[in-house]
C-alpha atoms as a PDB file:
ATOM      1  CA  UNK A   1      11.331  23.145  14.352  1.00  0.00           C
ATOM      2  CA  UNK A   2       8.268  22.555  12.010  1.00  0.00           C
ATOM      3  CA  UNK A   3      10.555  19.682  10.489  1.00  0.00           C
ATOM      4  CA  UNK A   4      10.665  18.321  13.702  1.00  0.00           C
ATOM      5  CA  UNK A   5       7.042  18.209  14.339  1.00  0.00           C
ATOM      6  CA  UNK A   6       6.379  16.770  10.680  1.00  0.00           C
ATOM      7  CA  UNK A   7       9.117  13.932  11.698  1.00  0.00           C
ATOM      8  CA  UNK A   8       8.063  13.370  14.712  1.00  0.00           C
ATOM      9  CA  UNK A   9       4.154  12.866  13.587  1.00  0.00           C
ATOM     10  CA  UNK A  10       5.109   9.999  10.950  1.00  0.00           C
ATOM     11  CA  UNK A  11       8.072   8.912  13.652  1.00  0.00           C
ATOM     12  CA  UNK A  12       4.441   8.061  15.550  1.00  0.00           C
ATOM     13  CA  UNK A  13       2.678   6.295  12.896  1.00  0.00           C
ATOM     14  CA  UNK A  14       5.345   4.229  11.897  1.00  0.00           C
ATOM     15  CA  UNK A  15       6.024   3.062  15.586  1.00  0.00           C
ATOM     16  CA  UNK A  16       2.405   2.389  16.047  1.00  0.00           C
ATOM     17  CA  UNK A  17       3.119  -0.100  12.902  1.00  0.00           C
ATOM     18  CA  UNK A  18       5.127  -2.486  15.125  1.00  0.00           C
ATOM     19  CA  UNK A  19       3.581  -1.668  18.800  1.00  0.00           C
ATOM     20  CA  UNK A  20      -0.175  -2.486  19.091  1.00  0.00           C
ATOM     21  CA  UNK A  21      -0.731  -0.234  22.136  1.00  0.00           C
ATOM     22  CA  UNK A  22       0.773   3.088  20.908  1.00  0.00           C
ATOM     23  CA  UNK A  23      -2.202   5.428  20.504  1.00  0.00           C
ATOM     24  CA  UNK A  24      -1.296   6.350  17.142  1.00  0.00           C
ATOM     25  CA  UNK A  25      -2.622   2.350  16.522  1.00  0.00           C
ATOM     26  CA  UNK A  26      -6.348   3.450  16.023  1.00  0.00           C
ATOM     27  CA  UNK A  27      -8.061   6.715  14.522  1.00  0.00           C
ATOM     28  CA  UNK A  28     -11.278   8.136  13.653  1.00  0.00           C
ATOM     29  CA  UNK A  29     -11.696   8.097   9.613  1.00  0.00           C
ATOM     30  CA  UNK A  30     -14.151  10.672   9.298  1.00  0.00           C
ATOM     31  CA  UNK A  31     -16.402  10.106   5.886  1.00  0.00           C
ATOM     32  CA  UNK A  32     -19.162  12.398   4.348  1.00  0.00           C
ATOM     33  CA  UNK A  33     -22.068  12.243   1.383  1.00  0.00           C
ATOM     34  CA  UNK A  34     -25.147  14.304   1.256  1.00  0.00           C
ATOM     35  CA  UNK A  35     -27.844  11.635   2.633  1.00  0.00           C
ATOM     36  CA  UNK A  36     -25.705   9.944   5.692  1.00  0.00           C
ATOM     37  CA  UNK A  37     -23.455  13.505   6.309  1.00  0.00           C
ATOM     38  CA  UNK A  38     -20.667  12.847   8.349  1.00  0.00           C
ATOM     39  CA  UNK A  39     -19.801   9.652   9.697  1.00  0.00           C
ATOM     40  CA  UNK A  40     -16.846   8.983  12.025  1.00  0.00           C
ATOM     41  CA  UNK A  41     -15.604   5.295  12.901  1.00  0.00           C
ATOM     42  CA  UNK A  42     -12.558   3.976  14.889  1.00  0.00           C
ATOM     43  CA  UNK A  43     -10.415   2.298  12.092  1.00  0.00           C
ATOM     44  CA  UNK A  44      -6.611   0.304  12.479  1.00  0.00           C
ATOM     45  CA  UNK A  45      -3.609   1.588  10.939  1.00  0.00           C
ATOM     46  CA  UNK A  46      -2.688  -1.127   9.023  1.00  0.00           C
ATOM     47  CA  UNK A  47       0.692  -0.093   6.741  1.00  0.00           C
ATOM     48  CA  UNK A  48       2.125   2.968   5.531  1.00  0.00           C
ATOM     49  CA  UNK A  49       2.858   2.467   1.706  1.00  0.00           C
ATOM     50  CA  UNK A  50       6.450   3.862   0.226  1.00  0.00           C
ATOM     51  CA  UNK A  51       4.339   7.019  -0.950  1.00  0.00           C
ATOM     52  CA  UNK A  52       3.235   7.877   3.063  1.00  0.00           C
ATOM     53  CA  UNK A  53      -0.213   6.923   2.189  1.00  0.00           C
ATOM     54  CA  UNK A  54      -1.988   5.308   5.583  1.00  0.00           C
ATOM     55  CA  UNK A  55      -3.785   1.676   5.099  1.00  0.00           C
ATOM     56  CA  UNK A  56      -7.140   0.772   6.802  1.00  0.00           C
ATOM     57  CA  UNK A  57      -8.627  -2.550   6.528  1.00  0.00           C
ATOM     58  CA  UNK A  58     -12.604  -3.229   5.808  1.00  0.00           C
ATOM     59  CA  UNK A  59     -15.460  -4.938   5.410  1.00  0.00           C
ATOM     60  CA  UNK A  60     -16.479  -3.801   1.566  1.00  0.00           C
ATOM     61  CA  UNK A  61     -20.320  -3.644   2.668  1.00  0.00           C
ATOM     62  CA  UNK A  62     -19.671  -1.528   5.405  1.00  0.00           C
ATOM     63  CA  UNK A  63     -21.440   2.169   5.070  1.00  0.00           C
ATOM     64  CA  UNK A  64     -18.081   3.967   4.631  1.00  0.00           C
ATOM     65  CA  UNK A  65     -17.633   2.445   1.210  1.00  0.00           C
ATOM     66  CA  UNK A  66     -20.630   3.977  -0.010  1.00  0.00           C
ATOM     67  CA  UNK A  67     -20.076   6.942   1.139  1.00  0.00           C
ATOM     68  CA  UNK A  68     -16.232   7.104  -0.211  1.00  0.00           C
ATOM     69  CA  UNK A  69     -17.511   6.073  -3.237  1.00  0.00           C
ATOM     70  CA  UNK A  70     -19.737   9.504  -3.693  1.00  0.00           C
ATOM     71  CA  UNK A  71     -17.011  11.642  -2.039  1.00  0.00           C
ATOM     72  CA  UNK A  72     -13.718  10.127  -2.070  1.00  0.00           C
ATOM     73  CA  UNK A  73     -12.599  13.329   0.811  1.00  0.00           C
ATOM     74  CA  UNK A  74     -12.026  12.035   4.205  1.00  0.00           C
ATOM     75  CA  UNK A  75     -10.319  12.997   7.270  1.00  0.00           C
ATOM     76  CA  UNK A  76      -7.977  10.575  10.013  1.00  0.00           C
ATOM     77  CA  UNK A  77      -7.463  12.246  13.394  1.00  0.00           C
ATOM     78  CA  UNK A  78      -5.106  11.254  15.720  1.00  0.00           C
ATOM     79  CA  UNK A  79      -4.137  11.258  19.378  1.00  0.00           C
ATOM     80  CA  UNK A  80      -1.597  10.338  21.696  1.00  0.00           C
ATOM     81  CA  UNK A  81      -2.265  11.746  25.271  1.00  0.00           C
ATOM     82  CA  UNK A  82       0.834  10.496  26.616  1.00  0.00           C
ATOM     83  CA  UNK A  83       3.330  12.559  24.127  1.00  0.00           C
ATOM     84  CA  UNK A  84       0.250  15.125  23.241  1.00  0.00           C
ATOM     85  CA  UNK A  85       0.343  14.846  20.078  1.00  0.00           C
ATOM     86  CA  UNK A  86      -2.580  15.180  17.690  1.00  0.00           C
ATOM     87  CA  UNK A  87      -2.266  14.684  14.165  1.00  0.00           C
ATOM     88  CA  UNK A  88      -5.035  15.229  11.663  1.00  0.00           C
ATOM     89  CA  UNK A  89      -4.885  14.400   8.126  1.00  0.00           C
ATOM     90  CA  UNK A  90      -7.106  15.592   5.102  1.00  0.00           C
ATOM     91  CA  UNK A  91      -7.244  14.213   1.949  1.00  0.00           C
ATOM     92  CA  UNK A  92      -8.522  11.207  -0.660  1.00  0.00           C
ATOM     93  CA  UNK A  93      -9.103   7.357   0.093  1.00  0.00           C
ATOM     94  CA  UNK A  94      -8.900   4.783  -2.474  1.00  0.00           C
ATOM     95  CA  UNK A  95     -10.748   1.795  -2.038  1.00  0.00           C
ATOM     96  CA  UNK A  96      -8.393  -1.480  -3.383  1.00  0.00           C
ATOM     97  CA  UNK A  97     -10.641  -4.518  -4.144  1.00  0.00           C
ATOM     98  CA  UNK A  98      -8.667  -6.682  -6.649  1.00  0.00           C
ATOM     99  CA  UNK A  99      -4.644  -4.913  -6.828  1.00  0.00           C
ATOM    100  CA  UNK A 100      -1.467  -5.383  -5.696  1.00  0.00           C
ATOM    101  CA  UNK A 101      -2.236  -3.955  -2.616  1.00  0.00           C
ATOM    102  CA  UNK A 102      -5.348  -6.213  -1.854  1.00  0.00           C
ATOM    103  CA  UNK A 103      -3.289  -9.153  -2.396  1.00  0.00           C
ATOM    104  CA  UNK A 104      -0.292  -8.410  -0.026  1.00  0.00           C
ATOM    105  CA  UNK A 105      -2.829  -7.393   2.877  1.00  0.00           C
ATOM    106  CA  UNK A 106      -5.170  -9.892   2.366  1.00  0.00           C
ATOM    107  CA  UNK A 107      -2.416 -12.618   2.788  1.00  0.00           C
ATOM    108  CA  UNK A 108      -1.714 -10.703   6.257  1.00  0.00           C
ATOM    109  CA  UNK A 109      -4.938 -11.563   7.628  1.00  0.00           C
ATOM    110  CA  UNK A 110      -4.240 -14.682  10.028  1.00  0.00           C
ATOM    111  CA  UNK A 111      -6.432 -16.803  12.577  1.00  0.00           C
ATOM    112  CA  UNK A 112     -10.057 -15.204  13.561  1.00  0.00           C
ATOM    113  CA  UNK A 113      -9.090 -12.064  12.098  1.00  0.00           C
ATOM    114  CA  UNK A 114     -10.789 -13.592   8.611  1.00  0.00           C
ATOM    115  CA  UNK A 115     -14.427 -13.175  10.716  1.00  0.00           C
ATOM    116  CA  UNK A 116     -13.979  -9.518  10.277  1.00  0.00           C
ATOM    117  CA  UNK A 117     -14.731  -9.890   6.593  1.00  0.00           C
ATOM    118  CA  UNK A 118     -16.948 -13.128   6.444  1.00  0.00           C
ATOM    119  CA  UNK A 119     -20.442 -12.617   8.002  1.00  0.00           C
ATOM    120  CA  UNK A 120     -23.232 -13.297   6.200  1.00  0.00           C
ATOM    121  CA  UNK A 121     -24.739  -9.708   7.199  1.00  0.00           C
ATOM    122  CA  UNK A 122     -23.136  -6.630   6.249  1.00  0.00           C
ATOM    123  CA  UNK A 123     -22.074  -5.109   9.124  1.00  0.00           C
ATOM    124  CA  UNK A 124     -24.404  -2.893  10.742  1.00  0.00           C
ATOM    125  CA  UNK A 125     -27.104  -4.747  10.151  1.00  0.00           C
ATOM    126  CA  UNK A 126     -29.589  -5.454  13.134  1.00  0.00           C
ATOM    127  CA  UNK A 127     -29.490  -8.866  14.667  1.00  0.00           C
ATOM    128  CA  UNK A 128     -30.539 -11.049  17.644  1.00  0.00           C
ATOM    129  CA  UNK A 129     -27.818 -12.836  19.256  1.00  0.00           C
ATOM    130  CA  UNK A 130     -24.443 -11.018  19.137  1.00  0.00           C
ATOM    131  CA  UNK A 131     -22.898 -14.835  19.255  1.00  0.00           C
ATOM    132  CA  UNK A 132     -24.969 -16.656  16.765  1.00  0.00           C
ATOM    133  CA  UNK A 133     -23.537 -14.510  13.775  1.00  0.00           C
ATOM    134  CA  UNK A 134     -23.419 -16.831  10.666  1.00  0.00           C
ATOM    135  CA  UNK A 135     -20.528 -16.927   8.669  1.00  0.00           C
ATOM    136  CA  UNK A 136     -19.672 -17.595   4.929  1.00  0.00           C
ATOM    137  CA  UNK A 137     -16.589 -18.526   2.941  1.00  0.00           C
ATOM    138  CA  UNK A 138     -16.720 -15.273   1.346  1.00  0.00           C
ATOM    139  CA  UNK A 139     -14.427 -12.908   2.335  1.00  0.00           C
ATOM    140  CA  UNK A 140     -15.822  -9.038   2.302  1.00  0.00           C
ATOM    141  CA  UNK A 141     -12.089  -7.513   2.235  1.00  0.00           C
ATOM    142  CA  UNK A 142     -11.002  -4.388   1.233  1.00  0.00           C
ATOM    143  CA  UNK A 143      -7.802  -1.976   1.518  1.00  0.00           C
ATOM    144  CA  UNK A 144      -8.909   2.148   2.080  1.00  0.00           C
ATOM    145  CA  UNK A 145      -5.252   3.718   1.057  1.00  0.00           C
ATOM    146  CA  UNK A 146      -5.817   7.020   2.493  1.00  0.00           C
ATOM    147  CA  UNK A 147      -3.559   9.810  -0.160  1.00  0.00           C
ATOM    148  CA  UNK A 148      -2.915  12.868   2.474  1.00  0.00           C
ATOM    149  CA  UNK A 149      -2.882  16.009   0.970  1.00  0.00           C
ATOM    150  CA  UNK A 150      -2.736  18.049   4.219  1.00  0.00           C
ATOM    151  CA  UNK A 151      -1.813  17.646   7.763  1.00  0.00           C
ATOM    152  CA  UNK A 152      -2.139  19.710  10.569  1.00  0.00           C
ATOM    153  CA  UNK A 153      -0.761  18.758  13.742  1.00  0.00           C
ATOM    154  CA  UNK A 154      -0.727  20.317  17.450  1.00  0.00           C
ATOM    155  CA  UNK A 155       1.706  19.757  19.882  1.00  0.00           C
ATOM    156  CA  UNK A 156       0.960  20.584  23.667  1.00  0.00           C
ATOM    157  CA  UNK A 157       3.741  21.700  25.459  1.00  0.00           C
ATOM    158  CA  UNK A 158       3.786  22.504  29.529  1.00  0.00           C
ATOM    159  CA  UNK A 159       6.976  24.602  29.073  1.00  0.00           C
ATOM    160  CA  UNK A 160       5.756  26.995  26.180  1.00  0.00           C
ATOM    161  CA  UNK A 161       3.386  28.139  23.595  1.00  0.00           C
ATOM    162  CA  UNK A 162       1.734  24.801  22.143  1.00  0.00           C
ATOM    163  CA  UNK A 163       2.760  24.189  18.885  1.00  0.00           C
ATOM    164  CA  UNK A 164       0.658  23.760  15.791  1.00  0.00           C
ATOM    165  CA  UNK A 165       1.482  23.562  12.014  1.00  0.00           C
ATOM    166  CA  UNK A 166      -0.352  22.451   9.101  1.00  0.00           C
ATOM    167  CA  UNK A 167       1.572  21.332   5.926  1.00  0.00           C
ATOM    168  CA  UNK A 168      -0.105  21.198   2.678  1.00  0.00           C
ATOM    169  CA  UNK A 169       0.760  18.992  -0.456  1.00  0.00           C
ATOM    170  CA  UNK A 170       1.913  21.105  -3.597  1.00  0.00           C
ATOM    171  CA  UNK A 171       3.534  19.983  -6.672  1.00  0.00           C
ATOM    172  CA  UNK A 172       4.571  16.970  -4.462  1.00  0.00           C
ATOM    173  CA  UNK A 173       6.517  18.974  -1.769  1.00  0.00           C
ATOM    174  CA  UNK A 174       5.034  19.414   1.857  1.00  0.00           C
ATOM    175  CA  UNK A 175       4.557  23.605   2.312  1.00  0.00           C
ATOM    176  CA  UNK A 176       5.185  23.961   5.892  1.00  0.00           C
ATOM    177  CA  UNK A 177       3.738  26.725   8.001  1.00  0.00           C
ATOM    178  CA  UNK A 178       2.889  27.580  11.835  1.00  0.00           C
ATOM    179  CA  UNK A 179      -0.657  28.625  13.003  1.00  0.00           C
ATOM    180  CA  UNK A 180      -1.704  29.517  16.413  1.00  0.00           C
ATOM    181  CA  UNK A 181      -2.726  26.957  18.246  1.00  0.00           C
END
């Protein structure tokens, strides 16, 4: 059974891949350094690489890369109320400014999605007008490929005990156990 819960949490994030309104679509990256503490944001799955390491999309002047770059730790929770599922991962982000995988998802960014990346502001910054934001030619673009190193997930269940598991990276092998939920 704890396969079946670690199957069907990346069953989830794959689907969410190919189905913008599956829940598993957006999560809250939770960052952390000493002077901002922690800092959550709503971020987009983007890909899931070949090593099951999660891709996020950003705007390189955005807060989160500073703090990622003093403490690389982060966590991704997430939720899907219909199937109650909730699957939070710990572990490392890599920020990917000028690779491999910058160029195959910056090539994936089509249409208005570019004005994500180009303002002249970093985001966060106060402003005025919400629809007089100028834009550049520079794009701001970068690839967070979250590494998970543990995952803990919780399945509630009407019928029985809720399940919950965590499963923790060792020696590149998932070590599976149950917890109580």
């Amino acid at each position: 059974m704890l396969n079946d819960l670690f199957q069907e949490a990346w069953k989830s994030l794959n689907t969410a891949l190919s189905e913008n309104e599956h829940a598993f679509k957006n999560c809250s990256l939770a960052t952390q350094n000493e002077k901002s503490g922690v800092k959550q944001r709503i971020v987009i799955l983007r890909g899931i690489t070949a090593n099951n390491n999660l891709l996020f999309y950003t705007d390189l002047r955005a807060n989160k890369i500073k703090q990622l770059k003093e403490n690389s730790k982060s966590s991704a929770l997430f939720y899907d109320p219909k199937n109650k599922l909730q699957v939070i991962f710990n572990g490392i982000v890599h920020i990917h400014t000028d690779s491999e995988q910058w160029e195959i998802n910056r090539n994936n960014i089509d249409g208005n999605a570019v004005n994500n990346y180009n303002s002249f502001m970093a985001p966060g910054k106060p402003i005025k007008d919400p629809f007089s934001i100028k834009r550049t030619k520079k794009i701001h673009f970068g690839v967070l490929e979250f590494v998970p190193k543990r995952i803990e997930i919780l399945k509630l269940r009407t019928d029985y005990n809720h399940l919950r598991a965590r499963f923790r990276l060792v020696d590149g092998e998932w070590k599976k156990t149950y917890l109580v939920p």
